[in-house]
N, C-alpha and C. Protein backbone atom coordinates (compact mmCIF):
# COMPACT_ATOMS: atom_id res chain seq x y z
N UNK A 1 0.84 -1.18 0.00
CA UNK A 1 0.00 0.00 0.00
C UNK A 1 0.89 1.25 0.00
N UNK A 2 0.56 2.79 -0.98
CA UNK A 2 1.37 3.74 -0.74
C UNK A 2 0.56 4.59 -0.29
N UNK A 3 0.82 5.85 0.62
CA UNK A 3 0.42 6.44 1.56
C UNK A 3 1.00 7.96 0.68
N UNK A 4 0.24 8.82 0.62
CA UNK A 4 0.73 10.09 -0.12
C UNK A 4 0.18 11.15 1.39
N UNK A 5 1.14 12.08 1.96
CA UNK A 5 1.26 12.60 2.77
C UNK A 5 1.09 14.20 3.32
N UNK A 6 0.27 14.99 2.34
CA UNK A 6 0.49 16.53 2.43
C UNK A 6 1.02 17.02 4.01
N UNK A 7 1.68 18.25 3.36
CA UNK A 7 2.00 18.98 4.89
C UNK A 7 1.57 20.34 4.46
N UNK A 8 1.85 20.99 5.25
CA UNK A 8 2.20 23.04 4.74
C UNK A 8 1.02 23.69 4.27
N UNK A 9 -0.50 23.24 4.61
CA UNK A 9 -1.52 23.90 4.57
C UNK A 9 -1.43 25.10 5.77
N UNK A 10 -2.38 26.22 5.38
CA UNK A 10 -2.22 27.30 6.22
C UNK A 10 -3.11 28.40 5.79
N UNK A 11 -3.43 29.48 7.35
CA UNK A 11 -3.85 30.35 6.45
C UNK A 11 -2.62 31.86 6.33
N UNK A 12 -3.07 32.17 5.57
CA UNK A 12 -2.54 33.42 4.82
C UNK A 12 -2.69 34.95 4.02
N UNK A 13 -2.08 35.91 4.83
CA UNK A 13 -2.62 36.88 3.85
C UNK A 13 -2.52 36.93 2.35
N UNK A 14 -3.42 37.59 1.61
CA UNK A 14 -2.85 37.35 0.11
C UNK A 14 -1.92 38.63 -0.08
N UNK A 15 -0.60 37.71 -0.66
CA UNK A 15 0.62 38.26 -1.35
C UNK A 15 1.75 37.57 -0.73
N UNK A 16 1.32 36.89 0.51
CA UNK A 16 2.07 35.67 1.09
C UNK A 16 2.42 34.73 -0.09
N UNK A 17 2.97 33.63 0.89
CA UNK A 17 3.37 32.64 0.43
C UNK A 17 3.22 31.61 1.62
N UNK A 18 3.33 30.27 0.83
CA UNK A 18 3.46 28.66 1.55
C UNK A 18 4.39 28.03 0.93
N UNK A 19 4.44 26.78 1.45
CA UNK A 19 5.27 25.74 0.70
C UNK A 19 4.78 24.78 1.11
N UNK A 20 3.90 23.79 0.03
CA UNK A 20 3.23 22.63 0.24
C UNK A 20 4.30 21.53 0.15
N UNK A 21 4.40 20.26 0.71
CA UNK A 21 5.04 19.06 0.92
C UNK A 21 4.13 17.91 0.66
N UNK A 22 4.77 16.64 0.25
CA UNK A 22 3.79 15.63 0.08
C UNK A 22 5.19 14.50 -0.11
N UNK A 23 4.70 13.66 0.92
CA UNK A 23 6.14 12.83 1.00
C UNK A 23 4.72 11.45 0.98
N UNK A 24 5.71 10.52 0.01
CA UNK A 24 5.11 9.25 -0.80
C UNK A 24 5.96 8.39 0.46
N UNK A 25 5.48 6.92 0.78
CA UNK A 25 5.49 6.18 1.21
C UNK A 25 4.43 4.52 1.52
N UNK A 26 5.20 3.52 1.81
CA UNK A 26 4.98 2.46 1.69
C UNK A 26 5.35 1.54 0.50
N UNK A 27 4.99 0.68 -0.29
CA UNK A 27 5.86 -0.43 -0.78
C UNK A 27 5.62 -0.33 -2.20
N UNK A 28 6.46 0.23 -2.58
CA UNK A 28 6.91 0.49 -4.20
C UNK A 28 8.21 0.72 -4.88
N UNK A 29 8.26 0.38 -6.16
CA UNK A 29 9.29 0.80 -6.75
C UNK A 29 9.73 1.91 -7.41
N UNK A 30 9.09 2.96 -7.93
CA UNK A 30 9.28 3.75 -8.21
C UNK A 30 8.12 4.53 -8.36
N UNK A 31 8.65 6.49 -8.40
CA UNK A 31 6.79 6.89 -8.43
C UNK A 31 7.72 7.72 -10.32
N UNK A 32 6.21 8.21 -10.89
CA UNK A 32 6.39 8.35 -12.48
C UNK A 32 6.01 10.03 -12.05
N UNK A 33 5.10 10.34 -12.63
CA UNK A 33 4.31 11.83 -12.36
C UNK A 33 3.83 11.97 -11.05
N UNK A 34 3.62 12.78 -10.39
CA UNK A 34 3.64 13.77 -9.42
C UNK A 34 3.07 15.06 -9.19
N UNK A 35 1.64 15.28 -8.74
CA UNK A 35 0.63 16.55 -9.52
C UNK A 35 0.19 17.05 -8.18
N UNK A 36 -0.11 18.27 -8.30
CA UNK A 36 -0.75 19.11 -6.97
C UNK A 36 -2.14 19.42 -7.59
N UNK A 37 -2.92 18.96 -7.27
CA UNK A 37 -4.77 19.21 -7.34
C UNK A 37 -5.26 20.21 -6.45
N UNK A 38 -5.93 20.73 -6.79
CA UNK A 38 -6.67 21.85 -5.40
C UNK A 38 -7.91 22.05 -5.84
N UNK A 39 -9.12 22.18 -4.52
CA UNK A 39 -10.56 22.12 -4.46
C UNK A 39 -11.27 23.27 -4.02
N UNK A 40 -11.46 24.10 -4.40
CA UNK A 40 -12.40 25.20 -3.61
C UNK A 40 -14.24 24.70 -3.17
N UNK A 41 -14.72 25.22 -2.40
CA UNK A 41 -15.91 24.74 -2.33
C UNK A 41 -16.68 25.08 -3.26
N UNK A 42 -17.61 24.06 -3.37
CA UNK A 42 -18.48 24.15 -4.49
C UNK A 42 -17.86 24.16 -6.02
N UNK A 43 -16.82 24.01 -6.26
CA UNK A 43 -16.10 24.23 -7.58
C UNK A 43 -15.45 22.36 -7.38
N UNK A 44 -15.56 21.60 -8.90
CA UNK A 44 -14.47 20.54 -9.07
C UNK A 44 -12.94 20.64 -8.91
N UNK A 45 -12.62 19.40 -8.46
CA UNK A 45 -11.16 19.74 -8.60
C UNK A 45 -10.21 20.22 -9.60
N UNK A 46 -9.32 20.51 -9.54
CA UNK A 46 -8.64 21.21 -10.65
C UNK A 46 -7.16 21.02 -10.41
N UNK A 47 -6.31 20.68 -12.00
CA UNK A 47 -5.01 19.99 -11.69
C UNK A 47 -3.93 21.78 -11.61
N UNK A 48 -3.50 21.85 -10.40
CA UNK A 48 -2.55 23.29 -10.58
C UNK A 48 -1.45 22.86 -10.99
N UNK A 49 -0.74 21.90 -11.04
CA UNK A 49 0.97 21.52 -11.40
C UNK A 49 1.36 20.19 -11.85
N UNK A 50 2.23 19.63 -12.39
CA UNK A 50 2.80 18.35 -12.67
C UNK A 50 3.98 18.67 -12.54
N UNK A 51 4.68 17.28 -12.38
CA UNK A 51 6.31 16.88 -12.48
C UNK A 51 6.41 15.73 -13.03
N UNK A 52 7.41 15.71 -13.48
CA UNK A 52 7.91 14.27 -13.83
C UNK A 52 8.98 13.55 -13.11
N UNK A 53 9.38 12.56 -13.47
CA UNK A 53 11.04 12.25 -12.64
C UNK A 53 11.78 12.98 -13.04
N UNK A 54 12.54 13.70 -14.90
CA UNK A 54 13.27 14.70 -14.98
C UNK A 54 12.81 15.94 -14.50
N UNK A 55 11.95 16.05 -13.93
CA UNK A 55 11.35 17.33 -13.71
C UNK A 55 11.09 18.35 -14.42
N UNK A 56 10.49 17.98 -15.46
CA UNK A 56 9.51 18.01 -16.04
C UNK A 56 8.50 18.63 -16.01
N UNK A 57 7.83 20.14 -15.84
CA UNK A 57 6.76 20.78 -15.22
C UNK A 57 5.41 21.01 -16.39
N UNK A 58 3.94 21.44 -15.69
CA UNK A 58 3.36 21.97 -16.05
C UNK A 58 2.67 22.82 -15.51
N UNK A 59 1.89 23.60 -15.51
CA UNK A 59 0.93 24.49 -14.60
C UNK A 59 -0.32 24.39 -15.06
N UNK A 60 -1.15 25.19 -14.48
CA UNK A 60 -2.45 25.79 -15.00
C UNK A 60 -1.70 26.92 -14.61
N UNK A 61 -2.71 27.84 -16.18
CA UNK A 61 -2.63 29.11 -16.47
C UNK A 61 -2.83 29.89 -15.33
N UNK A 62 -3.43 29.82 -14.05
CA UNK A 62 -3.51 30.85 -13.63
C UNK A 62 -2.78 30.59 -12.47
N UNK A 63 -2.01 29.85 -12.29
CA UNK A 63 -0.59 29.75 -10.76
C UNK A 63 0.40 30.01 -11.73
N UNK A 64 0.49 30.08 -13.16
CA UNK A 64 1.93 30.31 -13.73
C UNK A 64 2.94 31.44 -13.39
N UNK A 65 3.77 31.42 -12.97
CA UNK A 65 4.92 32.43 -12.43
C UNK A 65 4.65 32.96 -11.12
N UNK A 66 3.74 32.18 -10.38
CA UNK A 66 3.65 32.45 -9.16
C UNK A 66 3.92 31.11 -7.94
N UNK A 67 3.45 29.97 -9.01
CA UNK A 67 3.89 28.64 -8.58
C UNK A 67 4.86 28.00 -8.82
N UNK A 68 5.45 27.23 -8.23
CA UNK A 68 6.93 26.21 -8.47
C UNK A 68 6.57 24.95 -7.88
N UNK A 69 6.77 23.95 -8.74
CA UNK A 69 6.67 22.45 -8.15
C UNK A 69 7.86 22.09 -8.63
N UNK A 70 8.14 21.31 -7.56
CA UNK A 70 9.77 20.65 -7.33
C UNK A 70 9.11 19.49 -6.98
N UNK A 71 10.67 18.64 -7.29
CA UNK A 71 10.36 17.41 -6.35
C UNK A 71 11.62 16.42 -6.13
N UNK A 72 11.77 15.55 -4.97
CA UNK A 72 13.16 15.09 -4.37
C UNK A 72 13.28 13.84 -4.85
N UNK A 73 13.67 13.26 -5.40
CA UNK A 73 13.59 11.49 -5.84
C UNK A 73 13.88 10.84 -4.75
N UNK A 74 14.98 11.14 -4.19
CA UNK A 74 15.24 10.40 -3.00
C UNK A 74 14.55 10.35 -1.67
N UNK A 75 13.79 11.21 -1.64
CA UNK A 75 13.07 11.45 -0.25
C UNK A 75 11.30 11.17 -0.90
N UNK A 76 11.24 10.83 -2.15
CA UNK A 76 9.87 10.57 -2.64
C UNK A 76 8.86 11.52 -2.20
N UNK A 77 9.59 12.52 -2.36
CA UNK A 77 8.71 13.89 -2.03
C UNK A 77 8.33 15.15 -2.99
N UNK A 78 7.35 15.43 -3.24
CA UNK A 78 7.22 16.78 -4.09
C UNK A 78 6.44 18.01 -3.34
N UNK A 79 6.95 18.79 -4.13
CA UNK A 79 6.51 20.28 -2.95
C UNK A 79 5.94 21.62 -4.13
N UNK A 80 5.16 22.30 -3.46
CA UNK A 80 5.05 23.19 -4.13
C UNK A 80 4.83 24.75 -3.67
N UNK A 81 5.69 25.60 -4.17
CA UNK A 81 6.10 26.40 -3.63
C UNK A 81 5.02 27.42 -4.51
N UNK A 82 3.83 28.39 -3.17
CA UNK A 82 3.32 29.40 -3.73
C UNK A 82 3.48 30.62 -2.93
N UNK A 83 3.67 31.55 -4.65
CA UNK A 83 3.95 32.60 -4.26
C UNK A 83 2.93 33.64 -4.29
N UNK A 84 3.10 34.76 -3.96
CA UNK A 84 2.01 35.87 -4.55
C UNK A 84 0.44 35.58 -4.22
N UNK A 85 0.19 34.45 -3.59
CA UNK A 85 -0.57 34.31 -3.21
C UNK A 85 -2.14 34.99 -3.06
N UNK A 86 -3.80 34.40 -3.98
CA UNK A 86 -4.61 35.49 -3.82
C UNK A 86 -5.57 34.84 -3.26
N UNK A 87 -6.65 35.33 -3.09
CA UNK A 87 -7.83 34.66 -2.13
C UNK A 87 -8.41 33.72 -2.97
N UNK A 88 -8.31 33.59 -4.57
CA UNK A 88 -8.74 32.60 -5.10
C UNK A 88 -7.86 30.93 -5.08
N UNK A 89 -6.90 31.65 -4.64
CA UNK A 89 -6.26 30.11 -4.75
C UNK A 89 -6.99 29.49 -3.64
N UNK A 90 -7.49 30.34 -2.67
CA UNK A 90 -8.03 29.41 -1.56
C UNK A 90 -8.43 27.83 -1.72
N UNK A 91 -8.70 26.84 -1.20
CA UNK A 91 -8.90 25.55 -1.07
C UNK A 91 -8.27 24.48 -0.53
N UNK A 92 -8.61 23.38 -0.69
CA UNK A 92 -7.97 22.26 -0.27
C UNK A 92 -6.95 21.28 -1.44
N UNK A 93 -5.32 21.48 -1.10
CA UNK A 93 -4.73 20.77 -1.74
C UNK A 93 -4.17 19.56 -1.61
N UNK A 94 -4.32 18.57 -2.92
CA UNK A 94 -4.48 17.16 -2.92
C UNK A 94 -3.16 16.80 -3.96
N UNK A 95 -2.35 16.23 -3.19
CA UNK A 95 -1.25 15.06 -3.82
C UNK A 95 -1.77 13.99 -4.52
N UNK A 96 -1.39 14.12 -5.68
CA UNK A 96 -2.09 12.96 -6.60
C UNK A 96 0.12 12.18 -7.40
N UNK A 97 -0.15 11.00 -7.47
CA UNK A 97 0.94 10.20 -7.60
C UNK A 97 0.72 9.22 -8.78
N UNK A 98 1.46 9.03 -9.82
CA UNK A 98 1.46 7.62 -10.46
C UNK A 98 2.88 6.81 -10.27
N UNK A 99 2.16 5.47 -9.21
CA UNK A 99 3.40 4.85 -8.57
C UNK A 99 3.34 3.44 -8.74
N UNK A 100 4.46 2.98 -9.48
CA UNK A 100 4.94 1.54 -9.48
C UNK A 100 5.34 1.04 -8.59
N UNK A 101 3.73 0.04 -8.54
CA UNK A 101 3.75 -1.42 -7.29
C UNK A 101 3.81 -2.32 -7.80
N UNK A 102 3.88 -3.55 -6.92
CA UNK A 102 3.97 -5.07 -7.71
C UNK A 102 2.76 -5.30 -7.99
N UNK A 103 1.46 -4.55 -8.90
CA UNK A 103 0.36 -5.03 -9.60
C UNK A 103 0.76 -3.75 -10.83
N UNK A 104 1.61 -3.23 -10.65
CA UNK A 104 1.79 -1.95 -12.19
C UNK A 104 1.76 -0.49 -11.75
N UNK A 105 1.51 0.08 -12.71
CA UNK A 105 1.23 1.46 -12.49
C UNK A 105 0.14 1.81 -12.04
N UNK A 106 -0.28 2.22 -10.94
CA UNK A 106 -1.34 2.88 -10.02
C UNK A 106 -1.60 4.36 -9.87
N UNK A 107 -2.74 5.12 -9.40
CA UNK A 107 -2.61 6.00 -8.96
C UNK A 107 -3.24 6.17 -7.72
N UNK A 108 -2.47 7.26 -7.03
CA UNK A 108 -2.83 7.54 -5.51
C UNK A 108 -2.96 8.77 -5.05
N UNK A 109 -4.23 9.21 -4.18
CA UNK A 109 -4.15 10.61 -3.76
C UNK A 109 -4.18 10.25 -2.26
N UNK A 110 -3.63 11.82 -1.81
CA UNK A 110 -3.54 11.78 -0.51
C UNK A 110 -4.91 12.70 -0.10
N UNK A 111 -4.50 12.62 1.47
CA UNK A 111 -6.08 13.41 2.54
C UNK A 111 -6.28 14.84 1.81
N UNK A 112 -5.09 15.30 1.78
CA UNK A 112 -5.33 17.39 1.08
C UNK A 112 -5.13 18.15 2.46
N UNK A 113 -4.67 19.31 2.39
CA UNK A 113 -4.18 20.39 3.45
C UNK A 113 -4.54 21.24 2.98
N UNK A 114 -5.67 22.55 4.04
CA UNK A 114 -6.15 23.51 3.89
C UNK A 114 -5.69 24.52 3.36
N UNK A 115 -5.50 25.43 2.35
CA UNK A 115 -4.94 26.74 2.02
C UNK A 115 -6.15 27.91 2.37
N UNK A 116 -6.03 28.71 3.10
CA UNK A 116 -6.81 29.98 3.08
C UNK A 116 -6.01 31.10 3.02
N UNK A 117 -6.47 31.52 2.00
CA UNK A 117 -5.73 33.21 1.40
C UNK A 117 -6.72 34.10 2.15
N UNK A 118 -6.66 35.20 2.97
CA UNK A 118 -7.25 35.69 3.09
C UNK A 118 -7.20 37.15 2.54
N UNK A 119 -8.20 38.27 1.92
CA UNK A 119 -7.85 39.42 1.51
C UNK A 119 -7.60 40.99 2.75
């Protein structure tokens, strides 16, 4: 079983910043992509970032040049660093993983950690 882990929810004035964490664990061989999801209420989820193993990025248009996703191979961790921060980013962000177990390629999300921007 793999266990996907958020940390670094918070609240915040807007123009702040956070730094989200999400450390992968339990019994696998390797993880592939690596994505930060976030939920506002009443709105579907929505993908804000990707990585790859080369690291590899993408965004949505509207965290671009304000967001940074990184991520550690060795510590099976990815993070995402926001900046500039506005009251819309508000929501709940969700670690989503595609990770090789002994049945294949899987995917896994974690619980999600609160973001509140406040104005």
């Amino acid at each position: 079983q793999v266990q996907l882990v958020e940390s670094g929810g918070d609240l915040v004035q807007a123009g702040g910043s956070l730094r989200l964490s999400c450390a992968a664990s339990g019994s696998f061989f390797s993880i592939n992509i690596m994505r930060w999801y976030r939920q506002a209420p009443g709105d579907q989820r929505e993908l804000v970032a990707g990585i790859d193993r080369r690291s590899n990025t993408n965004y949505a248009d509207s965290v671009k040049g304000r967001f940074t996703i990184s991520r550690d191979n060795a510590k099976n961790t990815v993070y995402l660093q926001m900046n500039s921060l506005k009251p819309e980013d508000t929501g709940v962000y969700y670690c989503n993983a595609d990770v090789y177990v002994q049945e294949g390629l899987k995917n896994y999300w974690g619980q999600g950690t609160q973001v509140t921007v406040s104005s």
